[in-house]
Protein backbone atom coordinates (compact mmCIF):
# COMPACT_ATOMS: atom_id res chain seq x y z
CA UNK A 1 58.56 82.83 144.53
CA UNK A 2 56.86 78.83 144.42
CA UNK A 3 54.91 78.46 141.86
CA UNK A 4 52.46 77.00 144.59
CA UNK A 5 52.29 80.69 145.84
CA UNK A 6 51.67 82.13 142.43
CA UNK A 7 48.74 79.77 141.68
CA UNK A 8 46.89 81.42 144.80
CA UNK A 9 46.75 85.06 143.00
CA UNK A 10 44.03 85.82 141.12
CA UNK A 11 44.88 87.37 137.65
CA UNK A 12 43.69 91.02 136.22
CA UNK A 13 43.91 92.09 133.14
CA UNK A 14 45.18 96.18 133.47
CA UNK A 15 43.92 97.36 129.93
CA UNK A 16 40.40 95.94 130.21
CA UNK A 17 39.59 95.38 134.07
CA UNK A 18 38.86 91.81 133.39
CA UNK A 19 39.70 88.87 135.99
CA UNK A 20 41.31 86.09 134.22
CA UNK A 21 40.59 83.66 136.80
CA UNK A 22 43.47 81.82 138.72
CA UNK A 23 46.12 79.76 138.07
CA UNK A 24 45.39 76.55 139.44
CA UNK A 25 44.97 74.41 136.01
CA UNK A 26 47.08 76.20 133.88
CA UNK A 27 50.66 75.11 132.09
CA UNK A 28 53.81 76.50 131.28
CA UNK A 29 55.67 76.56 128.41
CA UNK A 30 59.22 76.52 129.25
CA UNK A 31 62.60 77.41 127.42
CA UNK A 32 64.88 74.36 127.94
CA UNK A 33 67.62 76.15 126.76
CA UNK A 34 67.42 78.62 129.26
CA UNK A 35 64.93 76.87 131.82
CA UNK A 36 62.73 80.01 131.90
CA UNK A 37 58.97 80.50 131.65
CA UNK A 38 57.99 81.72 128.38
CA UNK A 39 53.90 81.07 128.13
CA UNK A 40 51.45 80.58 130.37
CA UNK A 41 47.96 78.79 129.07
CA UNK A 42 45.40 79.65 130.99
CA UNK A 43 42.38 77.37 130.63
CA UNK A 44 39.20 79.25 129.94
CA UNK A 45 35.80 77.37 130.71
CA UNK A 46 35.43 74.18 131.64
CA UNK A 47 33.09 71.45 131.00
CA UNK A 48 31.00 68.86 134.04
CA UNK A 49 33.96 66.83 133.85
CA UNK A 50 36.38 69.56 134.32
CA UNK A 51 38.01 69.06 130.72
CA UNK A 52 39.39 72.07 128.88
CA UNK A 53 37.42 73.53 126.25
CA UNK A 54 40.14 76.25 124.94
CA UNK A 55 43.37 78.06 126.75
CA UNK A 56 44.33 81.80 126.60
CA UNK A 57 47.77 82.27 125.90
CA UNK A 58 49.94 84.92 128.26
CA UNK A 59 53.52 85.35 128.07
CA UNK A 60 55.64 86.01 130.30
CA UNK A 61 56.41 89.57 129.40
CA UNK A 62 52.69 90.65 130.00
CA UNK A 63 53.14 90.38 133.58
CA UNK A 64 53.53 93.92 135.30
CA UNK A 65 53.04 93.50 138.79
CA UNK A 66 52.88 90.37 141.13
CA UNK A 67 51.20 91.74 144.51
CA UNK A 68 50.19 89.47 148.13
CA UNK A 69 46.70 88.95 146.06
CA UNK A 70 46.39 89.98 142.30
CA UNK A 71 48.57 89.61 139.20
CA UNK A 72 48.15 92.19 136.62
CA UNK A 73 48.94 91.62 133.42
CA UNK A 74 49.03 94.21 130.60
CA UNK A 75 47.72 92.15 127.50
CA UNK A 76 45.42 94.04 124.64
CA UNK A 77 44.85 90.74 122.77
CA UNK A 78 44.89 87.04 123.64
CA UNK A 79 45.61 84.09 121.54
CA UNK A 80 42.81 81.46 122.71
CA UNK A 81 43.10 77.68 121.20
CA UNK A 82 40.20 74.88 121.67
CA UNK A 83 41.19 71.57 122.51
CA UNK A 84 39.76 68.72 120.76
């Protein structure tokens, strides 16, 4: 799958019903041993000039299912970091 067709899907969270939001701004931490995705961070909020204000952290592993229009994730806790 392109990454350009991942962005599209709009992420769920299984555990708490929550929508995460897409994946259109987010970045990927990547193994460069190995070349393969290990993090996603997600931004969460945004300011008028479209800056991030913090980024929820998802790896890899939480992703369960990825379906024509949803990605579920299975994630009890998120690490969240503000951005200075």
């Amino acid at each position: 799958m392109r990454w350009s067709h991942f962005i599209e899907r709009e992420c769920v969270n299984m555990d708490t019903g929550e929508k995460l939001g897409t994946f259109h701004r987010s970045d990927l931490v990547i193994d460069p041993g190995t070349g393969q995705i290990k993090t996603i961070l997600l931004p969460i909020g945004s300011s008028i000039f479209r800056r991030k204000t913090a980024e929820m952290s998802l790896s890899w592993s939480t992703i369960q299912k990825i379906g024509p229009e949803l990605i579920l994730i299975q994630q009890r806790s998120y690490t969240t970091e503000s951005e200075g």
